[in-house]
N, C-alpha and C. Protein backbone atom coordinates (compact mmCIF):
# COMPACT_ATOMS: atom_id res chain seq x y z
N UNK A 1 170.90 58.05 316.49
CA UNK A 1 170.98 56.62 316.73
C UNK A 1 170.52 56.27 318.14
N UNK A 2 170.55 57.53 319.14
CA UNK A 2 170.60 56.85 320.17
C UNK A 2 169.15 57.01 320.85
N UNK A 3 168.45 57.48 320.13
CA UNK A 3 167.06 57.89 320.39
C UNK A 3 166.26 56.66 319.46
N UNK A 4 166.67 55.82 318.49
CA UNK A 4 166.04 54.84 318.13
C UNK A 4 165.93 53.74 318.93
N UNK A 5 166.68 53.80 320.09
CA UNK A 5 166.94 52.84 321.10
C UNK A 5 165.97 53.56 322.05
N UNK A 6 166.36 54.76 322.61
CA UNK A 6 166.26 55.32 324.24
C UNK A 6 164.82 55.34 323.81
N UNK A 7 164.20 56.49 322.98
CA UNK A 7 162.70 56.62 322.40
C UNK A 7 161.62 55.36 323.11
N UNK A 8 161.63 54.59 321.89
CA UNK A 8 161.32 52.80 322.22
C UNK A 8 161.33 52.13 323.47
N UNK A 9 162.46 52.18 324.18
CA UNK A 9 162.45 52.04 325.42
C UNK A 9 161.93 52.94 327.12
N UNK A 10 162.10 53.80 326.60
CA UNK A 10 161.47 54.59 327.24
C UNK A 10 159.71 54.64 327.44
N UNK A 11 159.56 55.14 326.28
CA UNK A 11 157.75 54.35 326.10
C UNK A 11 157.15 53.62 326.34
N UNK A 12 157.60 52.49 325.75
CA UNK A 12 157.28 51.11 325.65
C UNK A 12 157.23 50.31 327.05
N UNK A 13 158.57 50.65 328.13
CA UNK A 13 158.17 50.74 329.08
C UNK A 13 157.75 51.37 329.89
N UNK A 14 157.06 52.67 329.12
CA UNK A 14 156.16 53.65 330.62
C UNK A 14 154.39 52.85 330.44
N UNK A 15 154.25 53.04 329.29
CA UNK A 15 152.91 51.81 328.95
C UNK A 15 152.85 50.90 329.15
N UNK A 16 153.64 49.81 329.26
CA UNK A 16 153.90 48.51 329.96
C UNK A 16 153.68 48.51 331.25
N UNK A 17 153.91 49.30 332.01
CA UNK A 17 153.63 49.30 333.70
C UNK A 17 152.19 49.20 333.51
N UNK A 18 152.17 47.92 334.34
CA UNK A 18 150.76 47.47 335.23
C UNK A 18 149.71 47.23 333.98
N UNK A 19 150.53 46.85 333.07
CA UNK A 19 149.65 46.59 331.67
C UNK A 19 149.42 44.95 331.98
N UNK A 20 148.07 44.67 331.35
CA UNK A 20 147.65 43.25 331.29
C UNK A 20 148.97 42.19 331.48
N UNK A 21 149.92 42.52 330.23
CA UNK A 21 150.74 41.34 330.30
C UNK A 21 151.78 41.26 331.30
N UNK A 22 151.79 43.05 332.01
CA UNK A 22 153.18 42.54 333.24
C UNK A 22 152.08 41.65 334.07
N UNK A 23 150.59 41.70 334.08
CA UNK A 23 150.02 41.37 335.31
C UNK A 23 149.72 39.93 335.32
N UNK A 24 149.97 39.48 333.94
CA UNK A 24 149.71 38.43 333.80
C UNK A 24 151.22 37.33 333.83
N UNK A 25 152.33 38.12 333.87
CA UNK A 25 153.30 37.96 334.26
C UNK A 25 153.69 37.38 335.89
N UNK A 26 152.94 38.51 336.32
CA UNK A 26 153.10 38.23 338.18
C UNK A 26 152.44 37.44 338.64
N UNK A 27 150.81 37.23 338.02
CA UNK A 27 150.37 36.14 338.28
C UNK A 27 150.85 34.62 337.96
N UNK A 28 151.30 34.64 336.42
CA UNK A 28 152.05 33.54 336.62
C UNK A 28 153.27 32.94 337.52
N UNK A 29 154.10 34.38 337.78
CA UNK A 29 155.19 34.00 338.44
C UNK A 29 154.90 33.42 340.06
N UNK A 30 153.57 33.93 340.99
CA UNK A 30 153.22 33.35 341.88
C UNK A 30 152.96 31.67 341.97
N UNK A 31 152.75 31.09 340.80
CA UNK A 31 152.71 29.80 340.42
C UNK A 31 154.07 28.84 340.23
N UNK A 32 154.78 29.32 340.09
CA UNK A 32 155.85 28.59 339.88
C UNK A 32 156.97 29.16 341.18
N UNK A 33 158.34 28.61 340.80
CA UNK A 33 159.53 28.52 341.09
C UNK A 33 160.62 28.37 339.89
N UNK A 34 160.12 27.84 339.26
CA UNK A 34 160.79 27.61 337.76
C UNK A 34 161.10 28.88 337.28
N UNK A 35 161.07 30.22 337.60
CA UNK A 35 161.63 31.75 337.23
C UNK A 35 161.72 32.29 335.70
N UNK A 36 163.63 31.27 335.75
CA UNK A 36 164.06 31.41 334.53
C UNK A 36 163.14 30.90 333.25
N UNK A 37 162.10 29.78 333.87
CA UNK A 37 161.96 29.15 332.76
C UNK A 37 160.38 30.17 331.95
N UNK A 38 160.03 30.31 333.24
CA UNK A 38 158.54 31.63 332.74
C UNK A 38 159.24 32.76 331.91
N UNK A 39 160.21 32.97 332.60
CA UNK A 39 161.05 34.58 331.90
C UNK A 39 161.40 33.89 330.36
N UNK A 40 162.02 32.94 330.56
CA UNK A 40 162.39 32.61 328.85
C UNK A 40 161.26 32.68 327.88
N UNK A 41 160.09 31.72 328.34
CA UNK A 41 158.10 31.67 327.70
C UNK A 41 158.17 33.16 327.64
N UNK A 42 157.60 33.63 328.08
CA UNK A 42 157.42 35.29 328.36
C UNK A 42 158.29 35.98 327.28
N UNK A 43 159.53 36.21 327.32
CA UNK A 43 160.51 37.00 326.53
C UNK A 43 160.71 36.57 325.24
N UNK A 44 160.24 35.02 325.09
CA UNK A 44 160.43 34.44 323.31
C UNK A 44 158.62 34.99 323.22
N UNK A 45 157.44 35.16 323.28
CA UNK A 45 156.81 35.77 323.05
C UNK A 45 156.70 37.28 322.63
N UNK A 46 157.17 38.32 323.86
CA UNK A 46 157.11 39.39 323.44
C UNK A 46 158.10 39.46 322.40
N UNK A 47 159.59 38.71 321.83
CA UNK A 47 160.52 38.78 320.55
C UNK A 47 159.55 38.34 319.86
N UNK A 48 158.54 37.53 319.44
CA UNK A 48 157.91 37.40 318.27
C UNK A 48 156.84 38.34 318.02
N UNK A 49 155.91 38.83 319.15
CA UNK A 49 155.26 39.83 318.96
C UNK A 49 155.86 41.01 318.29
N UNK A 50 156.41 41.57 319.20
CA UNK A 50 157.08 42.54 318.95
C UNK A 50 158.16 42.42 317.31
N UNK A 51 158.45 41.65 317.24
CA UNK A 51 159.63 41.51 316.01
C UNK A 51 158.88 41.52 314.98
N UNK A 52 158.00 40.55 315.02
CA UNK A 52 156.67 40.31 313.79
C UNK A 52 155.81 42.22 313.66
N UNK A 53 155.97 42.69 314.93
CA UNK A 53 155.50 43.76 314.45
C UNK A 53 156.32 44.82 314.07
N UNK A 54 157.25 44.72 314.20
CA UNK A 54 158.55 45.80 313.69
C UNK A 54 158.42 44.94 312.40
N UNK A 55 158.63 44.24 311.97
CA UNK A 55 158.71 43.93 310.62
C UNK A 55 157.71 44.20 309.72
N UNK A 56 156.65 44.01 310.10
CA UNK A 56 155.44 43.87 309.10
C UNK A 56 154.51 44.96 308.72
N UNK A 57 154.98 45.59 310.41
CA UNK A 57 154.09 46.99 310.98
C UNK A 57 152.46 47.11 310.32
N UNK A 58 152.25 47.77 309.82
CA UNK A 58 151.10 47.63 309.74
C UNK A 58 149.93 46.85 309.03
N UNK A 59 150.94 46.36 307.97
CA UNK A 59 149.83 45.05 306.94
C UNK A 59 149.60 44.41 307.84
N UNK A 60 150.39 44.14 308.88
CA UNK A 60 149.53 42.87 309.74
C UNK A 60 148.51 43.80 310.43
N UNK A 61 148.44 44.94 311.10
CA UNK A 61 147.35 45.22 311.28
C UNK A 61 146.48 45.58 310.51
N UNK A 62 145.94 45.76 308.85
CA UNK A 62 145.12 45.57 308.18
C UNK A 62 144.61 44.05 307.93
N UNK A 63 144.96 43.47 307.88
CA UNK A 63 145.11 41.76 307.94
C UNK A 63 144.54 40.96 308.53
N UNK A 64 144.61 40.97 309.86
CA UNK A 64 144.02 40.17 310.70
C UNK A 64 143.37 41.14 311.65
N UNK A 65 141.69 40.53 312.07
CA UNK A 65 141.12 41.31 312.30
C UNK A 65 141.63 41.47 314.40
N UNK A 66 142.01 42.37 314.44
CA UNK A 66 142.21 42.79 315.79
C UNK A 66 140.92 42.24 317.02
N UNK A 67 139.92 42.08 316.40
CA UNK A 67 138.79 41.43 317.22
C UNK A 67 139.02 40.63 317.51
N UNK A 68 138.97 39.28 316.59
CA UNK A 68 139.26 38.05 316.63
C UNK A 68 140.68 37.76 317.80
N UNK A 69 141.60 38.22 317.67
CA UNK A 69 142.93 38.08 318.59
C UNK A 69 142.60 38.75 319.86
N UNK A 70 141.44 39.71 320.18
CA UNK A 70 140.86 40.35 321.93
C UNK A 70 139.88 39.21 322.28
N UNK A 71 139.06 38.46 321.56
CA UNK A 71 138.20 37.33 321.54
C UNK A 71 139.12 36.51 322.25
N UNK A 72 140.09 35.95 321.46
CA UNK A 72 140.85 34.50 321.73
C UNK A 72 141.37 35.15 322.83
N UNK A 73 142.42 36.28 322.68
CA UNK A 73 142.95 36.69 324.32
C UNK A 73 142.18 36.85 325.73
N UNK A 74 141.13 36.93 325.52
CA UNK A 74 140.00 37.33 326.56
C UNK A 74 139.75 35.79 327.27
N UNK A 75 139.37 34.85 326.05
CA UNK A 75 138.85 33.75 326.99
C UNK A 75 140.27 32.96 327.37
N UNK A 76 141.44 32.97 326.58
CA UNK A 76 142.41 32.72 327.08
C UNK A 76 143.00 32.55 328.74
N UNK A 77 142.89 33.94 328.95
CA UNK A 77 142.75 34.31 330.48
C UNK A 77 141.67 34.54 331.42
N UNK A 78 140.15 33.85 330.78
CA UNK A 78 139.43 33.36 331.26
C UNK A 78 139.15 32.27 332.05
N UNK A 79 140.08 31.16 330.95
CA UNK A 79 140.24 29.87 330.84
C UNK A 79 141.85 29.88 331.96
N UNK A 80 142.56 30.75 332.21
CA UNK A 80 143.56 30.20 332.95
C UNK A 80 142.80 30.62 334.09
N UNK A 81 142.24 31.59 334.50
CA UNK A 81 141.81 32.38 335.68
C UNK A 81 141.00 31.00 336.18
N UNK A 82 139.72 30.38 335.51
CA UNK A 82 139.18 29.28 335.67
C UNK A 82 139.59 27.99 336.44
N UNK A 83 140.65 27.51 335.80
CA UNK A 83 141.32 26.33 336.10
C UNK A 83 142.30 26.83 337.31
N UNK A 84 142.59 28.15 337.36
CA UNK A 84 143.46 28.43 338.49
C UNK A 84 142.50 28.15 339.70
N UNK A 85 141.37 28.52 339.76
CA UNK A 85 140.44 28.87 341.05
C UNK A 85 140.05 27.45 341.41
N UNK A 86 139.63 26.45 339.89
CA UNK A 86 139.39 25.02 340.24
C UNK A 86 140.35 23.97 340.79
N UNK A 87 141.70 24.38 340.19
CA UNK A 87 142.74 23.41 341.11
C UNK A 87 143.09 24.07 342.75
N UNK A 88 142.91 25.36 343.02
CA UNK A 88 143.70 25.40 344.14
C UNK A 88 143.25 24.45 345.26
N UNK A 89 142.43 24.58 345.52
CA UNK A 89 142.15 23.07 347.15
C UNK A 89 142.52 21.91 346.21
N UNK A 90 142.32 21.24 345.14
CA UNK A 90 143.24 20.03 344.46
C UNK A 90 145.22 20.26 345.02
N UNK A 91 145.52 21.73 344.26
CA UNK A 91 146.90 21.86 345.02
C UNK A 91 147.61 22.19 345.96
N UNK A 92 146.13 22.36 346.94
CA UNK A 92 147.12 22.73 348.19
C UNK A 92 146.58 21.02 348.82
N UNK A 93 145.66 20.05 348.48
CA UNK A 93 145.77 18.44 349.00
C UNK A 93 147.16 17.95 348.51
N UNK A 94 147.93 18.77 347.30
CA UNK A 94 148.75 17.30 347.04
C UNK A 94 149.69 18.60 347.00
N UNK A 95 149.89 20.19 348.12
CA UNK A 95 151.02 20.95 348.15
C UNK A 95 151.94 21.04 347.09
N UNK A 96 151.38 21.30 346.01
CA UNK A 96 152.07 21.98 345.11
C UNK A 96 151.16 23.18 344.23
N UNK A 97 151.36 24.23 343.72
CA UNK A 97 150.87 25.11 343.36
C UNK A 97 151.96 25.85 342.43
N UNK A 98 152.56 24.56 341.36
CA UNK A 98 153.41 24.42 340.45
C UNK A 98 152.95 24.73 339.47
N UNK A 99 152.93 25.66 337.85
CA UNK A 99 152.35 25.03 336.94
C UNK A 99 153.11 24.03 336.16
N UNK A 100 152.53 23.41 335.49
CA UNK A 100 153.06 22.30 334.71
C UNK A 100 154.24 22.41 333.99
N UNK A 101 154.12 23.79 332.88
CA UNK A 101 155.35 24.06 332.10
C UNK A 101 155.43 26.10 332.50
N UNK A 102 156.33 26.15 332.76
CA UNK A 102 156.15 27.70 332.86
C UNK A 102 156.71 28.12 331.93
N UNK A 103 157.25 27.96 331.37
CA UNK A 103 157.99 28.48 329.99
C UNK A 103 156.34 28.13 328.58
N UNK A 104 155.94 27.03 328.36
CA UNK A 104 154.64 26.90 327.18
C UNK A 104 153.71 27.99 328.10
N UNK A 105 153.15 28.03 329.44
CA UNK A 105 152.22 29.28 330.10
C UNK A 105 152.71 30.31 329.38
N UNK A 106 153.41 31.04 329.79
CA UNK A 106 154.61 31.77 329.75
C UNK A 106 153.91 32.56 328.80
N UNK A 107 154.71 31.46 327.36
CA UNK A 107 154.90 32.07 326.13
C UNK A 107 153.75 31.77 325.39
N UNK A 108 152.31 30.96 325.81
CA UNK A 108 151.19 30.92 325.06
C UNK A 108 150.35 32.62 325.30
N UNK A 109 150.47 32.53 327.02
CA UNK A 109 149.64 33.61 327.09
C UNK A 109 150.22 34.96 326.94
N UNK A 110 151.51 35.00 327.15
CA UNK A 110 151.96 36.31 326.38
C UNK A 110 151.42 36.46 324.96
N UNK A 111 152.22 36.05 324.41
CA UNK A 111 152.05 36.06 322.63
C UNK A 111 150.79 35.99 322.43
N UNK A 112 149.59 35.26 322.89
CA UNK A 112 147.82 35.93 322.22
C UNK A 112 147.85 37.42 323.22
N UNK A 113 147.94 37.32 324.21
CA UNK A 113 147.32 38.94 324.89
C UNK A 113 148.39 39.85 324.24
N UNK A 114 149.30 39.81 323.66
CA UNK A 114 150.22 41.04 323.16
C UNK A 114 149.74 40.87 321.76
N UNK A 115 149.52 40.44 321.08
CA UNK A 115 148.58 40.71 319.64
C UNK A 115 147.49 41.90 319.66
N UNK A 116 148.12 42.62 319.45
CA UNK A 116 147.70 43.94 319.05
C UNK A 116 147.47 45.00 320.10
N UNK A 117 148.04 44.76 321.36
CA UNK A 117 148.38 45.61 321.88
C UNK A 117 149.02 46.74 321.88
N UNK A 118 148.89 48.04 322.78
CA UNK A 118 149.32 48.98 322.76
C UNK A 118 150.91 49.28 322.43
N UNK A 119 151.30 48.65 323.11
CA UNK A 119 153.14 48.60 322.90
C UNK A 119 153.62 47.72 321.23
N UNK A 120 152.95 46.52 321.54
CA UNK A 120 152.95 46.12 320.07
C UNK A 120 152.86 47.28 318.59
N UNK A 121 151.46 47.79 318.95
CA UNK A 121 151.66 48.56 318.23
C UNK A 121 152.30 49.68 318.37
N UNK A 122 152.73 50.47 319.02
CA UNK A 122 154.21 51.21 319.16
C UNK A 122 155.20 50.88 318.77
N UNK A 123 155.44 49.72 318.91
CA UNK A 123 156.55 49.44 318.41
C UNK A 123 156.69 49.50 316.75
N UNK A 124 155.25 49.30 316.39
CA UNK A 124 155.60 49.02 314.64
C UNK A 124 155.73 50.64 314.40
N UNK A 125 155.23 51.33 314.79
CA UNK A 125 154.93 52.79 314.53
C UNK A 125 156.37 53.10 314.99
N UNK A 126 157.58 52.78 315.64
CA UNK A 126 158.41 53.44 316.02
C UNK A 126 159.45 53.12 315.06
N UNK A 127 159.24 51.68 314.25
CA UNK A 127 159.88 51.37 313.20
C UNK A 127 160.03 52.02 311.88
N UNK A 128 158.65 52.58 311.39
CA UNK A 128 158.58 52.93 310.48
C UNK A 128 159.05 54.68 310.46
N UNK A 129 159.74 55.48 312.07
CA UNK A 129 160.26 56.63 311.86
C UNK A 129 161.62 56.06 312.39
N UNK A 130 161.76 55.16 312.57
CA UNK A 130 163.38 55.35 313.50
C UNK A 130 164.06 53.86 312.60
N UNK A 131 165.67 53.29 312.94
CA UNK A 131 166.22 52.08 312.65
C UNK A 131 165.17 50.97 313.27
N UNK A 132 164.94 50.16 312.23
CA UNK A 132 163.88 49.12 312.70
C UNK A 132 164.46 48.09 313.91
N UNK A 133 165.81 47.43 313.78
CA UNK A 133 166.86 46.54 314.57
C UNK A 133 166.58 47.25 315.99
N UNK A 134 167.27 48.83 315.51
CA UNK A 134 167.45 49.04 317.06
C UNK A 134 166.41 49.91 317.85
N UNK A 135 165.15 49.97 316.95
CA UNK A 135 163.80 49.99 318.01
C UNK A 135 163.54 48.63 318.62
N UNK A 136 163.75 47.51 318.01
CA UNK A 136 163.50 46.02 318.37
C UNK A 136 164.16 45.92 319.56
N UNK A 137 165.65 46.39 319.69
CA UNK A 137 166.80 46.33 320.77
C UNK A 137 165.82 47.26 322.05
N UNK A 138 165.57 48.57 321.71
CA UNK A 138 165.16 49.09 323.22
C UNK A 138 163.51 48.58 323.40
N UNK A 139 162.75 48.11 322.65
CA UNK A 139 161.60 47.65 323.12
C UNK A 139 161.84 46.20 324.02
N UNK A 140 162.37 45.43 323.13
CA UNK A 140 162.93 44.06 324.22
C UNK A 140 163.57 44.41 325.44
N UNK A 141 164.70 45.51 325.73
CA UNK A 141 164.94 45.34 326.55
C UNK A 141 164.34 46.48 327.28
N UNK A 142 163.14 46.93 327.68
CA UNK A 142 162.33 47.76 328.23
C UNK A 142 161.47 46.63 328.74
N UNK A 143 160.88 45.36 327.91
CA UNK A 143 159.77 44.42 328.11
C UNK A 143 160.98 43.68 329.07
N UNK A 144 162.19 43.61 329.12
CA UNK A 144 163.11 42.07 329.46
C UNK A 144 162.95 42.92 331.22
N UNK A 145 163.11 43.98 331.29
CA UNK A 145 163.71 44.79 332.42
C UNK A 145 162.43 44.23 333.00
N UNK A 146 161.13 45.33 332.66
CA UNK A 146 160.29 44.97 333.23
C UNK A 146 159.68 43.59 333.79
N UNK A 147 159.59 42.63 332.74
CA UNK A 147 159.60 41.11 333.39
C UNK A 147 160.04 40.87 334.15
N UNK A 148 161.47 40.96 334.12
CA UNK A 148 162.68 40.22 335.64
C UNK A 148 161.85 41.14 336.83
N UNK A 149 161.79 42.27 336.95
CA UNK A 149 161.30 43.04 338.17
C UNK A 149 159.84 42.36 338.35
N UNK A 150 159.04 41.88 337.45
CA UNK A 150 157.55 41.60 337.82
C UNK A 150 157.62 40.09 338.69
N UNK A 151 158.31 39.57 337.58
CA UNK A 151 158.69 37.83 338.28
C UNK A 151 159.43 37.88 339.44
N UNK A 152 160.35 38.83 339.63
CA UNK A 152 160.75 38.42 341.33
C UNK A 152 159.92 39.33 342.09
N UNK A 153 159.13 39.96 341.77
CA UNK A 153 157.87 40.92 342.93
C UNK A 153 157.23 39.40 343.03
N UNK A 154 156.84 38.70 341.91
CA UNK A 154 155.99 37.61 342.39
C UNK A 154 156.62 36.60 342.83
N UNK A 155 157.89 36.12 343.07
CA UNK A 155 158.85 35.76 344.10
C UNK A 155 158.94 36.04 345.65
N UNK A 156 158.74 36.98 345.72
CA UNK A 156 158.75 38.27 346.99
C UNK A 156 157.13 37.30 347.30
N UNK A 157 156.06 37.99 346.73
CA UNK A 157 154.76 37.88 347.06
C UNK A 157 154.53 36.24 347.46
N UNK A 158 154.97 34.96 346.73
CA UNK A 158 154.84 33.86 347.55
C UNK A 158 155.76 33.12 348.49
N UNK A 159 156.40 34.58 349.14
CA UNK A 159 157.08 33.63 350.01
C UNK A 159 156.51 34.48 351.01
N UNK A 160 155.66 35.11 350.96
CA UNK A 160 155.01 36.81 352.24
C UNK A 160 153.32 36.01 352.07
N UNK A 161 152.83 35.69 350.99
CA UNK A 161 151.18 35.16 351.69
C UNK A 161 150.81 33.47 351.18
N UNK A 162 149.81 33.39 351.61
CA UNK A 162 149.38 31.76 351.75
C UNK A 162 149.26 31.93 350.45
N UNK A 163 149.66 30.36 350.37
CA UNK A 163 149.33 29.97 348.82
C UNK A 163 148.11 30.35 348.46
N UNK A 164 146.72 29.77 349.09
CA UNK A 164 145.47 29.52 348.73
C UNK A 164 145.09 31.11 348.51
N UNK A 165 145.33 32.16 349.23
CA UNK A 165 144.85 33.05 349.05
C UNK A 165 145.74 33.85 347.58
N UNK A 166 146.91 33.53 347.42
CA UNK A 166 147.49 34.09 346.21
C UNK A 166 146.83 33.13 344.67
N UNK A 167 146.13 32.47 344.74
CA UNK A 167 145.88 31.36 343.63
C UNK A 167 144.37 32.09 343.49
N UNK A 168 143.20 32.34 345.13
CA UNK A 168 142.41 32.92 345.03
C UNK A 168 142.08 34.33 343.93
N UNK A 169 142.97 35.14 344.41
CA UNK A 169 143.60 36.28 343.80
C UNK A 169 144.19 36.13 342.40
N UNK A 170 145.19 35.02 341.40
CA UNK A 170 145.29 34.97 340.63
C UNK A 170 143.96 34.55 339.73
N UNK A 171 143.26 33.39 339.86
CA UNK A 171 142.19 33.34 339.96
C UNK A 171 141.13 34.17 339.27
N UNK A 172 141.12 35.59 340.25
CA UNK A 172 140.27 36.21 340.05
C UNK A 172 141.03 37.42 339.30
N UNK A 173 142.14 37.83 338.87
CA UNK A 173 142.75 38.35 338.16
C UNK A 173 142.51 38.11 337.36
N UNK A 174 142.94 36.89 336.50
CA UNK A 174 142.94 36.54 335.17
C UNK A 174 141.56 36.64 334.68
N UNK A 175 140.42 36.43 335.62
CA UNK A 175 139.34 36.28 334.64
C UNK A 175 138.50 37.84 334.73
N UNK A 176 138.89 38.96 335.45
CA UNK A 176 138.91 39.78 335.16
C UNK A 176 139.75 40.77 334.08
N UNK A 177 140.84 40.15 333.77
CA UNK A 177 141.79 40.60 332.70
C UNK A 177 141.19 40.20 331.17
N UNK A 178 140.59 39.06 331.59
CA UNK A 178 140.41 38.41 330.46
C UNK A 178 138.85 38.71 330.01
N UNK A 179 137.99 39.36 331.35
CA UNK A 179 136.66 40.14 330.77
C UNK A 179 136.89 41.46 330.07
N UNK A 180 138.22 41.95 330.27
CA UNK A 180 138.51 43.26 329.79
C UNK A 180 138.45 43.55 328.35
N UNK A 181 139.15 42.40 327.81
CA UNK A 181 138.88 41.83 326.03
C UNK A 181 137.74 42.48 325.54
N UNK A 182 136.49 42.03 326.70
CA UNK A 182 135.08 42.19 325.92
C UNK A 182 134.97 43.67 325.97
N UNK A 183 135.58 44.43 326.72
CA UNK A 183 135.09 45.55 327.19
C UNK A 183 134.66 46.67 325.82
C-alpha cells in the first residue's frame, strides 16, 4: 500500500524538477502576488490532468492525437511569452506587473502543457500496476509540494530583481518553452 503512494510520488516528483510546467509555474508566480490564487489555477489543473489520466490511462492516449495538444501547448506559451515582453514598459508606466487572473493563467496553461506529458503519463502507467486513488494521492501531492516551493522561489525572485528585467526573462522563457513543442 505504501509504495502505491511513495512510488508515484517519488518519481513524479524527480521528473517534475525544472520540467516545463514547474517553469512555467515560476514564471507565472513572478507576475503576481495573488500566490494562493495561481497555486489553486495550477493544482485544479494538474487534479484534472493527472486524474483524467489515472482514470482513462491509456485510451486517452490512443484517442487524441498527442501532436495536436504539443501544437496548442507550444503556441500557448508562445502567446503568453509574447504579450509578456509587449506589456512590460505598458506595466512598468502604470507599475503594475499583475496578471489579470492568476488562478484562469494558472490553470489554462497548466492543463494544455501537462497533456501528455511525461508525469502525466506516469501517472496513468502507475495506475494500471498499483491502487489507482492512491497513485492519484502521491502524484498530487509530489506536483502540490513542488508548486508551493516554485511559487515562493518566484516570491523570493521579485522582491531580489527589477521588475522589467524579470518580465524580460519571463518573456523570453515562455517563448522558448513554447518553441520546445516544435522540437
Amino acid at each position: 500500500m505504501i509504495q502505491d503512494i511513495l512510488l508515484p510520488f517519488l518519481l513524479v516528483g524527480l521528473a517534475e524538477l525544472g520540467d516545463k510546467t514547474q517553469l512555467a509555474v515560476l514564471v507565472l508566480s513572478t507576475k503576481t502576488r495573488r500566490y494562493k490564487s495561481l497555486l489553486a489555477g495550477v493544482m485544479l489543473a494538474f487534479i484534472l490532468t493527472d486524474g483524467i489520466a489515472i482514470l482513462f490511462g491509456n485510451y486517452i492516449a490512443q484517442r487524441v492525437p498527442l501532436d495536436y495538444v504539443r501544437i496548442g501547448a507550444g503556441l500557448m506559451f508562445i502567446l503568453f511569452g509574447l504579450m509578456t515582453l509587449l506589456q512590460r514598459d505598458k506595466d512598468e508606466e502604470e507599475g503594475s506587473y499583475e496578471l489579470k487572473s492568476p488562478f484562469m493563467s494558472g490553470f489554462w496553461l497548466i492543463l494544455i502543457a501537462e497533456m501528455g506529458d511525461k508525469t502525466q503519463l506516469a501517472a496513468a502507467l502507475f495506475a494500471t500496476q498499483y491502487n489507482p486513488l492512491l497513485v492519484f494521492v502521491g502524484v498530487i501531492m509530489a506536483l502540490f509540494i513542488l508548486s508551493v516551493l516554485t511559487v515562493y522561489l518566484g516570491k523570493i525572485i521579485m522582491e531580489k530583481i527589477d521588475k522589467k528585467i524579470i518580465s524580460t526573462i519571463a518573456g523570453i522563457m515562455f517563448i522558448l518553452i513554447g518553441a520546445s513543442f516544435f522540437l
